[in-house]
Structures are given as C-alpha cells and as structure tokens.
N, C-alpha and C. Protein backbone atom coordinates (compact mmCIF):
# COMPACT_ATOMS: atom_id res chain seq x y z
N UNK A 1 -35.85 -11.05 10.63
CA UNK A 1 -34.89 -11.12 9.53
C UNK A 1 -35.44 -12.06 8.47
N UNK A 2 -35.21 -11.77 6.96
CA UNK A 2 -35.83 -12.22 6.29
C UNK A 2 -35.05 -13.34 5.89
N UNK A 3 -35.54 -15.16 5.42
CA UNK A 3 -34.56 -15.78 5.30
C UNK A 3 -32.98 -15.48 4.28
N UNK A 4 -33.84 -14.63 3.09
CA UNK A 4 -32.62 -15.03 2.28
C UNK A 4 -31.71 -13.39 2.35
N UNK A 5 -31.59 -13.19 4.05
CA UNK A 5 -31.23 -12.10 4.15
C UNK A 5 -29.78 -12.18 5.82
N UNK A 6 -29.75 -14.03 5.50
CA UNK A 6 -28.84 -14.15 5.97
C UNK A 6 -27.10 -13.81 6.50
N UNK A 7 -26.93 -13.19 7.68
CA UNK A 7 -26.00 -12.47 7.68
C UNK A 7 -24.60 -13.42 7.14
N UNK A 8 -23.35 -13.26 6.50
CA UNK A 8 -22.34 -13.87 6.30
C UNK A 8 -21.72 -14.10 7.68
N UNK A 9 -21.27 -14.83 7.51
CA UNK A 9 -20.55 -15.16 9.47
C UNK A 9 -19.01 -14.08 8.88
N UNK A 10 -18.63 -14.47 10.09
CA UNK A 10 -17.08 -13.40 10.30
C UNK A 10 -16.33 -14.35 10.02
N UNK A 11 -16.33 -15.54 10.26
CA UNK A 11 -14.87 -16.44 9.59
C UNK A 11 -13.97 -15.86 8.74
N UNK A 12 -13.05 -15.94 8.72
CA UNK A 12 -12.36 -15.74 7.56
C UNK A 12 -12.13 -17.06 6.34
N UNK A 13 -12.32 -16.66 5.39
CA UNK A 13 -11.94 -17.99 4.47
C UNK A 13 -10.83 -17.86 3.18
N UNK A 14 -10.54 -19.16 3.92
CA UNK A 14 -8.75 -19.24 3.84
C UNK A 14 -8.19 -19.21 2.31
N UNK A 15 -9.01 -19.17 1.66
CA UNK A 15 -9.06 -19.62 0.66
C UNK A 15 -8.66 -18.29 -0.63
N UNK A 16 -9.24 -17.06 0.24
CA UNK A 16 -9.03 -15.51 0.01
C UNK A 16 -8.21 -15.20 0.79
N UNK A 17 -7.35 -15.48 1.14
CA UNK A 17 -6.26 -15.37 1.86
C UNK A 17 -4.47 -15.07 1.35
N UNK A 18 -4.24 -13.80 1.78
CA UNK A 18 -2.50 -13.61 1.37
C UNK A 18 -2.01 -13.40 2.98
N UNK A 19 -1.01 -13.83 3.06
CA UNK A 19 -0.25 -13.20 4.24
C UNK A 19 0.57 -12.13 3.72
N UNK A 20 1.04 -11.01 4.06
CA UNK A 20 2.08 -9.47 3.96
C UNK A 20 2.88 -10.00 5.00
N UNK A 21 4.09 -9.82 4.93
CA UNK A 21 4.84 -10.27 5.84
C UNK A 21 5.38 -8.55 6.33
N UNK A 22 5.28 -7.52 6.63
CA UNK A 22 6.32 -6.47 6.53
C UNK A 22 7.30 -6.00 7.14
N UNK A 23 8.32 -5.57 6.82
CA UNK A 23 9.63 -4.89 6.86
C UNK A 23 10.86 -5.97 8.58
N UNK A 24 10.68 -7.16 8.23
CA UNK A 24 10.79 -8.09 9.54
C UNK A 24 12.60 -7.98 8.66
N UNK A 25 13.38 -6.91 9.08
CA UNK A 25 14.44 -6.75 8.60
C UNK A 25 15.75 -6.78 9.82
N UNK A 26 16.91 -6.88 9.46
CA UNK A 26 17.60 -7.24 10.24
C UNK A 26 18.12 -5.56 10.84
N UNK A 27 18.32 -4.63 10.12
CA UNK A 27 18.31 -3.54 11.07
C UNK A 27 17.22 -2.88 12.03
N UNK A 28 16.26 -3.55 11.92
CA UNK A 28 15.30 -2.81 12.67
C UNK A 28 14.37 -4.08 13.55
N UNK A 29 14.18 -5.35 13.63
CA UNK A 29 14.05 -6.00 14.02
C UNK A 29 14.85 -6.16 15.80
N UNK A 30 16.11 -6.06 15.71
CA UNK A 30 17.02 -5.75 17.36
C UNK A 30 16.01 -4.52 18.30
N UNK A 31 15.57 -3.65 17.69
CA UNK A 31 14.83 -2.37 18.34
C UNK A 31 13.24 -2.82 18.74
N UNK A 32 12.94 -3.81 18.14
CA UNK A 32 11.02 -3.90 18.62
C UNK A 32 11.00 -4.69 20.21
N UNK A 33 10.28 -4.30 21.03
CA UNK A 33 10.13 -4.94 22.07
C UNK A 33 9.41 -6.19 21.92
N UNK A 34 9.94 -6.77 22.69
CA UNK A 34 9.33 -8.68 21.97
C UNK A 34 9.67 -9.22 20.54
N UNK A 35 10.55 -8.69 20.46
CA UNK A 35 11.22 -8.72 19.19
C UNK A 35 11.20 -10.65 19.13
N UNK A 36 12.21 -11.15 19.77
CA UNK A 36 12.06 -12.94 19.35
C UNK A 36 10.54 -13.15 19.59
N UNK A 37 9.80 -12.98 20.35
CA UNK A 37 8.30 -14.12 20.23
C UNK A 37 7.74 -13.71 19.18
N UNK A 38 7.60 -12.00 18.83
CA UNK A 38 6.94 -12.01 17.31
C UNK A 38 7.31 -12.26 16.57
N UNK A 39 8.64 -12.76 16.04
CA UNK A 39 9.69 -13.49 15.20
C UNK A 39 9.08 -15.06 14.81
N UNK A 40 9.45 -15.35 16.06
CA UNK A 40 8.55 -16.60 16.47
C UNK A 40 7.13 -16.98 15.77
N UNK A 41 6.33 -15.71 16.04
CA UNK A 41 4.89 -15.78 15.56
C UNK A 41 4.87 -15.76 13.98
N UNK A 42 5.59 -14.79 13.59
CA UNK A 42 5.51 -14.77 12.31
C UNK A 42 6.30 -15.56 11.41
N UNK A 43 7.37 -16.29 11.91
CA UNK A 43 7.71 -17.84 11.41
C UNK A 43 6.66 -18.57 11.39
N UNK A 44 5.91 -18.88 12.39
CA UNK A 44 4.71 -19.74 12.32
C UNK A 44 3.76 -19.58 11.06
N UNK A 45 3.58 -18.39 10.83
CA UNK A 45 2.27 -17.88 10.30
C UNK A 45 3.13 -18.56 8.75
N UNK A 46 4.46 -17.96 8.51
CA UNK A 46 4.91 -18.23 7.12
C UNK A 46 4.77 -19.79 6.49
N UNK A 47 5.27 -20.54 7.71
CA UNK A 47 5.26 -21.88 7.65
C UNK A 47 4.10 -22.83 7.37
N UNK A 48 2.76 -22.00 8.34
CA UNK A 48 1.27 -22.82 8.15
C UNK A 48 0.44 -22.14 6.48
N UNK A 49 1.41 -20.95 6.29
CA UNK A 49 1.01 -20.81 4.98
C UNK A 49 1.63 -21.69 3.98
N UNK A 50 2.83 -22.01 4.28
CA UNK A 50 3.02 -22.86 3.08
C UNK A 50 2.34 -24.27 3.05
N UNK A 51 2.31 -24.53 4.17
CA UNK A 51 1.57 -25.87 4.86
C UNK A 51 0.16 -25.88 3.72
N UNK A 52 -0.50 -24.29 4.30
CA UNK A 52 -2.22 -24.65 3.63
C UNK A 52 -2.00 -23.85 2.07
N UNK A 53 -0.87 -23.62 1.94
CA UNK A 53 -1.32 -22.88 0.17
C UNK A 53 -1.59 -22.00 0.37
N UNK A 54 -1.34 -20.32 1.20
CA UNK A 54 -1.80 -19.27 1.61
C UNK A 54 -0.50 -18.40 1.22
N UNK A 55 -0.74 -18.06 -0.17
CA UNK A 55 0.34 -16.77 -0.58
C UNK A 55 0.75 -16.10 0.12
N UNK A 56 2.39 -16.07 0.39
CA UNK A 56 2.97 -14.93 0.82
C UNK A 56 3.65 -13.53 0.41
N UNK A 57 3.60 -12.60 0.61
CA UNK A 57 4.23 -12.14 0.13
C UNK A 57 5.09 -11.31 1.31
N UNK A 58 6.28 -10.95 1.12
CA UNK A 58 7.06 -10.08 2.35
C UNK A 58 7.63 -8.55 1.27
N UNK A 59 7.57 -7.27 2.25
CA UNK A 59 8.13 -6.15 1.86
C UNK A 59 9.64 -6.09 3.22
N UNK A 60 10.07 -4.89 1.93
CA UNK A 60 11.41 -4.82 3.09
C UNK A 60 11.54 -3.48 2.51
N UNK A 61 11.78 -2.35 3.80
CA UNK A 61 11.85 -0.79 3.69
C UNK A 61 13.09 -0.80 2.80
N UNK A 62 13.40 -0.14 2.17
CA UNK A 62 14.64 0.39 1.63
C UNK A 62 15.71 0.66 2.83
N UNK A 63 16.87 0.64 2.48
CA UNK A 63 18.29 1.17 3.60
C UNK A 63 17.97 0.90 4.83
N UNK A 64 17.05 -0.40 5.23
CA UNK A 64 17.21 -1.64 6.71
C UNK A 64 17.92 -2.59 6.02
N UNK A 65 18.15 -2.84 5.10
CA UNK A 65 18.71 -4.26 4.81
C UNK A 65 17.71 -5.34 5.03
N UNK A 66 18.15 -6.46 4.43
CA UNK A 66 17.49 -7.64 4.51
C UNK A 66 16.51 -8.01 5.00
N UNK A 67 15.71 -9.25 4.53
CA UNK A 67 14.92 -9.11 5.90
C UNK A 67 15.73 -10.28 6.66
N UNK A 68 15.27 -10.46 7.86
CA UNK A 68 16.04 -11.39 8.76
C UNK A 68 16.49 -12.86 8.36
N UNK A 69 17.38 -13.40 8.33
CA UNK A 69 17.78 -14.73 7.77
C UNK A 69 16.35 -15.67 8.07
N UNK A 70 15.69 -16.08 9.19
CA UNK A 70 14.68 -16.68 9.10
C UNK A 70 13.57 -16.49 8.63
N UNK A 71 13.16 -15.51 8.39
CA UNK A 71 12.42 -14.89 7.59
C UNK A 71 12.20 -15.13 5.59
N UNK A 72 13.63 -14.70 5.47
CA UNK A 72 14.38 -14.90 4.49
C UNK A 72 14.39 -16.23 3.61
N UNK A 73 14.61 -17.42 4.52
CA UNK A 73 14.57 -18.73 3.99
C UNK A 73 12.76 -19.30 4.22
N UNK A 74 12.10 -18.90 5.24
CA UNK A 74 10.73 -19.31 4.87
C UNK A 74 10.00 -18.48 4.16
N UNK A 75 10.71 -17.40 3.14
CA UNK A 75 10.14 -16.66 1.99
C UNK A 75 10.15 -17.30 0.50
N UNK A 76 11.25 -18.38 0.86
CA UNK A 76 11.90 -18.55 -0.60
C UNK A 76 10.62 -18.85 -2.15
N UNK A 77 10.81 -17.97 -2.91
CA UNK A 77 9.89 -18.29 -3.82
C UNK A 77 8.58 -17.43 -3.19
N UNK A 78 8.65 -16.91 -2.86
CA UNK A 78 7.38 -15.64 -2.43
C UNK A 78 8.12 -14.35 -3.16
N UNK A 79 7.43 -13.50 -3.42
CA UNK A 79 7.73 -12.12 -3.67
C UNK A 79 8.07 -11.39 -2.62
N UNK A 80 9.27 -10.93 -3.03
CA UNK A 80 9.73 -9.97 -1.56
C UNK A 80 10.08 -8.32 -2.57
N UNK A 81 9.28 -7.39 -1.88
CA UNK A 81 9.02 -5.95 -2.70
C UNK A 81 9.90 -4.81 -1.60
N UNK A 82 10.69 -4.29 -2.51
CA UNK A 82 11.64 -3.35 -1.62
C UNK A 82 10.54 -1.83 -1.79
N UNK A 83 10.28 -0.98 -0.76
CA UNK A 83 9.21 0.13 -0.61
C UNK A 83 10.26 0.95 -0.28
N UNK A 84 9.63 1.94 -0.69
CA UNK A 84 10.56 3.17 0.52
C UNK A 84 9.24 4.02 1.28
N UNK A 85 8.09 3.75 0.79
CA UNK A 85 7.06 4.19 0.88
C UNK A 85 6.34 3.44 2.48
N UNK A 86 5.90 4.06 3.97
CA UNK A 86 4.93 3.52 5.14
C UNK A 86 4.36 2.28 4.53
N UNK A 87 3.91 2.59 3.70
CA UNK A 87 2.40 2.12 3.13
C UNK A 87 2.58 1.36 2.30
N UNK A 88 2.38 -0.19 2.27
CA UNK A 88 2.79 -1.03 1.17
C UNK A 88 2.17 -0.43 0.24
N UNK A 89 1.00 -0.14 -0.14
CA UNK A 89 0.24 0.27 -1.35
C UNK A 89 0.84 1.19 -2.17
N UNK A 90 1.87 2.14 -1.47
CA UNK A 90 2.09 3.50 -1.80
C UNK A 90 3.44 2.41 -3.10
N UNK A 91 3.82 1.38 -3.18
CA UNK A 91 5.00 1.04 -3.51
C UNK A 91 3.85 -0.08 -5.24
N UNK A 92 4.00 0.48 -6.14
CA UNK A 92 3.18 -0.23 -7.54
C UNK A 92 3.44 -1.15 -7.79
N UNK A 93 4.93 -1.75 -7.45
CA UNK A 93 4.90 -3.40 -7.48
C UNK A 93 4.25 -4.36 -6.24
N UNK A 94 3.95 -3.63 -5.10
CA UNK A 94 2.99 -4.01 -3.94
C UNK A 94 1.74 -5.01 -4.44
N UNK A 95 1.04 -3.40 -4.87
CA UNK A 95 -0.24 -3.66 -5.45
C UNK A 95 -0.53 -4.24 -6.60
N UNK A 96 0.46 -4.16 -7.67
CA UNK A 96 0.52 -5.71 -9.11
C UNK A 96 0.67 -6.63 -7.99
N UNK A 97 1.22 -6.92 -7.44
CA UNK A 97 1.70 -8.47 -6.94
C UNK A 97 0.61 -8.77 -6.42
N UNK A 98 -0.39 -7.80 -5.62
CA UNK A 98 -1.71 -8.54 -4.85
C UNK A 98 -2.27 -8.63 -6.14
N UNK A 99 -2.64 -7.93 -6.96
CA UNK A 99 -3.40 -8.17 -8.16
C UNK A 99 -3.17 -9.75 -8.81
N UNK A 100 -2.51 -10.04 -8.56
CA UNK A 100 -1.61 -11.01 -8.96
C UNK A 100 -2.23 -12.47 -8.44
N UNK A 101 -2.69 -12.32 -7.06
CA UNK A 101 -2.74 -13.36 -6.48
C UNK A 101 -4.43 -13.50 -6.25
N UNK A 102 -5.11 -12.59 -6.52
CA UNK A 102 -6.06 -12.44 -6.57
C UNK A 102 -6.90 -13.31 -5.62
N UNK A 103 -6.98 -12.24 -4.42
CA UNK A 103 -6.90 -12.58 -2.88
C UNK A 103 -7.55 -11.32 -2.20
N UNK A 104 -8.78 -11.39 -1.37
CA UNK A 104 -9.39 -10.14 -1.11
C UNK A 104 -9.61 -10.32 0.36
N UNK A 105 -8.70 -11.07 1.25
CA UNK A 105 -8.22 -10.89 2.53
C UNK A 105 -6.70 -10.66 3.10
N UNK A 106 -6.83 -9.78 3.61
CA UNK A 106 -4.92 -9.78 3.76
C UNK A 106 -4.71 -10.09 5.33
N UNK A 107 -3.98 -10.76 5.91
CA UNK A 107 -2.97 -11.38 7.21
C UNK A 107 -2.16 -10.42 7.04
N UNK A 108 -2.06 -9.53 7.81
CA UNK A 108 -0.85 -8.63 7.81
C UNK A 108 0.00 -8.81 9.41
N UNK A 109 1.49 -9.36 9.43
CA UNK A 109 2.37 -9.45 10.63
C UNK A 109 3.54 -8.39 9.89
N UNK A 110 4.44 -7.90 10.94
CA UNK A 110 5.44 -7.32 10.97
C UNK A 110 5.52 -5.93 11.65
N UNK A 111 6.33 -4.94 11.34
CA UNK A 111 6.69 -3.73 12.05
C UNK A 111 7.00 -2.74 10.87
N UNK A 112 6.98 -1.64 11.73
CA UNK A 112 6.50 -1.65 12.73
C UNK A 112 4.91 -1.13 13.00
N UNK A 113 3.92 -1.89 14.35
CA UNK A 113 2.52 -1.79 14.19
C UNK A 113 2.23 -0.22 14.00
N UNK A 114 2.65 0.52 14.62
CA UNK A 114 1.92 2.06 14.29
C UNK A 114 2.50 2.43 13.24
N UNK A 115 3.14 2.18 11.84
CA UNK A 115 3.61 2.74 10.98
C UNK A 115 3.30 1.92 9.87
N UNK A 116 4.14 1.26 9.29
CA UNK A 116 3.68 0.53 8.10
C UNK A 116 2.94 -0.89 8.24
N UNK A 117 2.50 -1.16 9.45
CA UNK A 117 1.78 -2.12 9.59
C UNK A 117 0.37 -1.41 9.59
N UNK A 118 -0.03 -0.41 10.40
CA UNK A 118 -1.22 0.71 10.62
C UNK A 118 -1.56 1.21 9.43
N UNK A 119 -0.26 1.52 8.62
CA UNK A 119 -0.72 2.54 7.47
C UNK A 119 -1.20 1.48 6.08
N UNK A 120 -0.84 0.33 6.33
CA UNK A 120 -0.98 -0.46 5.79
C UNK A 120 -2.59 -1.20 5.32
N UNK A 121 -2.85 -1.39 6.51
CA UNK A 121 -3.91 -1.68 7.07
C UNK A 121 -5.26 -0.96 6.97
N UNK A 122 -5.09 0.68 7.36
CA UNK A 122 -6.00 1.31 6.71
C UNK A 122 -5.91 2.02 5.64
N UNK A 123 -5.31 2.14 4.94
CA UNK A 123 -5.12 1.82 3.05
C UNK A 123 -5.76 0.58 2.40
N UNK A 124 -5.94 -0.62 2.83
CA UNK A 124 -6.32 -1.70 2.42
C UNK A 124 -7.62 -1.88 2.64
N UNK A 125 -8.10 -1.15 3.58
CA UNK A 125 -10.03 -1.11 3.83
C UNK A 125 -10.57 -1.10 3.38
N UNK A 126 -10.26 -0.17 2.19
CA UNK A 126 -11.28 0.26 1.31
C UNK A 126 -11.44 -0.60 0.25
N UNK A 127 -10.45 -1.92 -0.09
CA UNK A 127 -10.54 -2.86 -1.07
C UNK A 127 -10.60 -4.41 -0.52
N UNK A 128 -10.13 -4.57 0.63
CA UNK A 128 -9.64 -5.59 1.16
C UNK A 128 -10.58 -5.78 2.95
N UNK A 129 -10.66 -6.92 3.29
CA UNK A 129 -10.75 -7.84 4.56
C UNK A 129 -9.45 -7.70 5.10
N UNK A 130 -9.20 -6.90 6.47
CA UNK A 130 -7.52 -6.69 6.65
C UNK A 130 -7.81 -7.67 8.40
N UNK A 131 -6.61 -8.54 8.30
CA UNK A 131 -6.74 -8.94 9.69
C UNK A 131 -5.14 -8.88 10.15
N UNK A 132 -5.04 -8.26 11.37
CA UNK A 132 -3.50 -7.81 12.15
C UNK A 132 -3.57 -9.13 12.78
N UNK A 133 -2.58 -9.64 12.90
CA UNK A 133 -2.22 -10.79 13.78
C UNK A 133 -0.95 -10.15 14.65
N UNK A 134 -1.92 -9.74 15.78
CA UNK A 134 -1.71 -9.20 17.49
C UNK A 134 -0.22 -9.38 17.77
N UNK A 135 -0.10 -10.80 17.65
CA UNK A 135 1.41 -11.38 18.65
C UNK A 135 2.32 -11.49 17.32
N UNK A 136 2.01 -11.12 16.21
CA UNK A 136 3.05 -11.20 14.94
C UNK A 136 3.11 -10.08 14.72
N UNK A 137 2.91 -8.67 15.52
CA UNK A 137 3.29 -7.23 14.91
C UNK A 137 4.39 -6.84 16.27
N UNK A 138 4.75 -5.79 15.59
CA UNK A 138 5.77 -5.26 16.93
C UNK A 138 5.53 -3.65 16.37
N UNK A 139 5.86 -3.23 17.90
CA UNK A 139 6.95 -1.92 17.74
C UNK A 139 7.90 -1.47 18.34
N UNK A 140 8.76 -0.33 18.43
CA UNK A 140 9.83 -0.78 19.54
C UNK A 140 9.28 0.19 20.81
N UNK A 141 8.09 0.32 21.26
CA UNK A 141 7.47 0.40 22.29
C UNK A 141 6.27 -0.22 22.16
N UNK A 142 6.17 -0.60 23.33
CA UNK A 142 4.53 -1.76 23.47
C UNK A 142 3.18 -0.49 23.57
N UNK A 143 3.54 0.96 23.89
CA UNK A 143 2.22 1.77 23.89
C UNK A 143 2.19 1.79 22.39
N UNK A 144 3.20 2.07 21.63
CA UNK A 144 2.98 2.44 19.85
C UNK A 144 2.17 1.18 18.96
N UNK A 145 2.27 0.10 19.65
CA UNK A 145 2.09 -1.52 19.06
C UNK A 145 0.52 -1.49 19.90
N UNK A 146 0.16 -1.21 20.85
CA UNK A 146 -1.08 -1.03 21.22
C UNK A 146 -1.82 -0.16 20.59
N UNK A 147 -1.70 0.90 20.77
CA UNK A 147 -2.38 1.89 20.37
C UNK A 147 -2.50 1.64 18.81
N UNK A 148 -1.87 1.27 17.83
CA UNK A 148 -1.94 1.01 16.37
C UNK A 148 -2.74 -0.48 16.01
N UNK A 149 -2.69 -1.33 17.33
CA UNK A 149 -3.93 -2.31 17.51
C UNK A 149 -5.55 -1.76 17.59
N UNK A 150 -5.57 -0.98 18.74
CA UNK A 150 -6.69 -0.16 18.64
C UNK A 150 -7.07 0.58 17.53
N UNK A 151 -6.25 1.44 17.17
CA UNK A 151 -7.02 2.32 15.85
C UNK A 151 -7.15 1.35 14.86
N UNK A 152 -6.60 0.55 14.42
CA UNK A 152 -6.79 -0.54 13.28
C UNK A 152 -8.31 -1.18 13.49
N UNK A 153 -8.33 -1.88 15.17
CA UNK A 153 -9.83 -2.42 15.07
C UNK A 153 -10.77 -1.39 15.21
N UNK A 154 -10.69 0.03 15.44
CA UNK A 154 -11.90 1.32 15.54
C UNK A 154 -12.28 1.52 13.87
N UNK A 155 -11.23 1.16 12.91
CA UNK A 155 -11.92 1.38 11.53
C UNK A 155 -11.75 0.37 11.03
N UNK A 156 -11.92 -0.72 11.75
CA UNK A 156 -12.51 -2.40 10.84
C UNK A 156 -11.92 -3.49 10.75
N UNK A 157 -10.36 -3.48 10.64
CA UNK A 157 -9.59 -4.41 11.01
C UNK A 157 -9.72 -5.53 11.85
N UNK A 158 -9.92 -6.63 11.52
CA UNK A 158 -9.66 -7.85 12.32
C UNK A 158 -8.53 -8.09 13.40
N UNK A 159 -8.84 -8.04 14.70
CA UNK A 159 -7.35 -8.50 15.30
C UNK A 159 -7.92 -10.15 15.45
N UNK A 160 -6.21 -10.84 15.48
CA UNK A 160 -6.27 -11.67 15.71
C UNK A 160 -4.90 -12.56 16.13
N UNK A 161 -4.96 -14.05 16.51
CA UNK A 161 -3.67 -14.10 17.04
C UNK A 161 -3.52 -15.43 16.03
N UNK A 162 -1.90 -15.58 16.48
CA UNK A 162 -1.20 -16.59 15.49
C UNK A 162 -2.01 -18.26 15.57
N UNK A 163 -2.10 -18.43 16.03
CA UNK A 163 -2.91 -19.34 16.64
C UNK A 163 -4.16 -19.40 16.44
N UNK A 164 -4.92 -18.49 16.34
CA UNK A 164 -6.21 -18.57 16.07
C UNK A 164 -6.36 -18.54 15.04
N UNK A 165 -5.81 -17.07 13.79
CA UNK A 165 -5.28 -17.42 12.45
C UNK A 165 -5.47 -19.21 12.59
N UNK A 166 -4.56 -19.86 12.34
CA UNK A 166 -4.01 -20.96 12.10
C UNK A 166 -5.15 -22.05 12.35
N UNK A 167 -6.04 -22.20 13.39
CA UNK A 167 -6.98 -22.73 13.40
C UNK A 167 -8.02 -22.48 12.88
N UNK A 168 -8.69 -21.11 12.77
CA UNK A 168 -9.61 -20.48 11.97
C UNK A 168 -9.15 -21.31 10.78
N UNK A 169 -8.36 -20.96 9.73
CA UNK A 169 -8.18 -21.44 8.40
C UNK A 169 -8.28 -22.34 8.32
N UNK A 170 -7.88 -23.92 9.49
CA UNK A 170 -7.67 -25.07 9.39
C UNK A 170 -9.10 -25.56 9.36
N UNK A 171 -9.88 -24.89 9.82
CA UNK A 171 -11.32 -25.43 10.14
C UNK A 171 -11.91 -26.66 11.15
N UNK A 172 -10.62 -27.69 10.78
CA UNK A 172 -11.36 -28.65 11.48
C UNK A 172 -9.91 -29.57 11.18
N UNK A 173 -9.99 -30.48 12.40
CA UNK A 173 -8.98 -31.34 12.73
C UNK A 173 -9.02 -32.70 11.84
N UNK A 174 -8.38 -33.82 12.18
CA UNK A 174 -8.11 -35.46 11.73
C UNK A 174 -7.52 -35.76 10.20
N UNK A 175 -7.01 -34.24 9.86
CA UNK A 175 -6.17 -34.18 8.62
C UNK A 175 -5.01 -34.00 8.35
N UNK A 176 -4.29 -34.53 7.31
CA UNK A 176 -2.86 -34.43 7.06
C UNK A 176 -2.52 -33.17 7.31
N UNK A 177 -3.09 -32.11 6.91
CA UNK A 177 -2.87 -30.43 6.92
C UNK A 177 -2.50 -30.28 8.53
N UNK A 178 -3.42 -30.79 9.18
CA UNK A 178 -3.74 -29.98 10.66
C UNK A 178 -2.75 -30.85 11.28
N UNK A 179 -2.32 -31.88 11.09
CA UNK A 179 -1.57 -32.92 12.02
C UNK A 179 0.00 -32.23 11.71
N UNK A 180 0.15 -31.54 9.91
CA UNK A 180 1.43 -31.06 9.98
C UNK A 180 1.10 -29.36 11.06
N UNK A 181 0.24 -28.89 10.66
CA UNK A 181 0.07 -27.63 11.49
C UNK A 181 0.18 -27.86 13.02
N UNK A 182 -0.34 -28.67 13.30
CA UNK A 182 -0.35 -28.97 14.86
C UNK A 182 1.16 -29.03 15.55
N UNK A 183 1.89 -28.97 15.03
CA UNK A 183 3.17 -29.10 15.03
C UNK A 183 4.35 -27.65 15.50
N UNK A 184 3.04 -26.35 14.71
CA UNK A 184 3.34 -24.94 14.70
C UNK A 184 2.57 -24.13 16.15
N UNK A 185 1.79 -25.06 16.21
CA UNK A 185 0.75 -24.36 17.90
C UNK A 185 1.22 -25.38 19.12
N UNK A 186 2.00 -26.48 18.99
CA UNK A 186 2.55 -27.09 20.34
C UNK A 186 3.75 -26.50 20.68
C-alpha cells in the first residue's frame, strides 16, 4: 500500500453527525416489542446529543399522534417533521432540514426497524454515512427488527449500539463532556 494511500479508519466523527429520531409516537410505541428499553435507549442517545452538540432532529408519521411525552420534552427546540411518507426523505421538509444542518452522517433510532427506519436508511446511502443504533430501533416483532438489521448492514449501514454510539463520539475520557455522559451509560 502506497503511503499516501492511507485507508480512512471507520470511526465515526462526531462532528458530521445528526441523530433522526423516527416516528417514537404514542400510538404506536405500546405495540413494539421492547418497547421501554428502546425508549430508554433512545432517551439516552437524545440526551448525549445535547450533551455533545449533535443535531437532532425527530419525524412523527401522520394520524399516530405525538411523539411520546419523553421523547417530546428531550426534543425541545429540535425540528420535529410530520411525514406521511415510510421514508423520511420521501417528506421535502425532511431533506431541507438535513440540508440545513449540514451533516453527512446520520444516527438513525426509532420504529419501526423494517419500515421507516429500513426505508430510511437505504434511501440515505446514496448521500449519507447511515448508522442504526441496534437497541434504539424496534418493531412490534423481534424477527421484523432483525431481519431490517441485517438487510441494512448487507447494503452498508453501520450497526451499532447506544453505548458504543456514545463512546465512539466521546473519544476519550477525563472531560467535562464524558463525566456528564458517563452518567447516560451507568
């Protein structure tokens, strides 16, 4: 290998970084299996974003209603985009708003994984670094939430978990950042 033909490492850097929060709504949220721990996860993820400065943005399907009260209040001041469309992309205020933030990695958590988290995901390939965070997606069967894990990483997708997210970005410990983050992984 030639020196200045150095491969880029896989890190992600945090810095190109949006989190998608999607459709974590109060009618459809009761139906995902593991519904509270990925709740859980994806509180975390919202929280260490505000922690490190990592844009959020959350969608919410049309006629689910809301998204979930906790959800809801660790959005405040993020863009929240009503779709009627699988596919965040398919929805034009989606894609202004990423334009917006001008960010060419996306964190994608929510539900459900084989539908608008999946469709999501590979729509975004072709422009974007897409990474699923594993224990922050649902569906309301664990084969549909698997299987939409798999096809996501067979065409490129990053899996990854809340936790690792969270340290990956942090890089390195003995800082105000990580001492408040450390707080979200105990």
């Amino acid at each position: 290998m030639e020196r200045n033909s150095v491969p880029k490492p896989a890190l992600l850097e945090r810095d190109d970084c949006a989190l998608v929060v999607i459709d974590v709504q109060e009618k459809l949220l009761p139906v995902i299996a593991g519904h509270q721990e990925m709740l859980q996860n994806v509180l975390r993820l919202m929280r260490f974003c505000r922690i490190a400065g990592i844009p959020i943005i959350v969608t919410e399907q049309e006629k689910l209603g809301p998204s979930v009260r906790q959800v809801g209040e660790e959005a405040v001041g993020a863009p929240t985009i009503q779709k009627v469309h699988f596919n965040c992309f398919l929805s034009g205020h989606f894609a202004h708003t990423l334009e917006t933030v001008h960010k060419n990695t996306l964190i994608l958590a929510g539900v459900e994984a084989h539908i608008c988290v999946a469709q999501t995901a590979l729509y975004a390939l072709s422009r974007f670094k897409v990474h699923a965070v594993a224990d922050a997606v649902g569906s309301r069967t664990p084969d549909n939430r698997q299987i939409a894990l798999q096809r996501m990483r067979q065409v490129g997708t990053t899996i990854t978990s809340t936790e690792m997210f969270i340290y990956e970005a942090l890089q390195r410990g003995g800082t105000e950042e990580f001492k408040s983050a450390l707080q979200l992984v105990k």
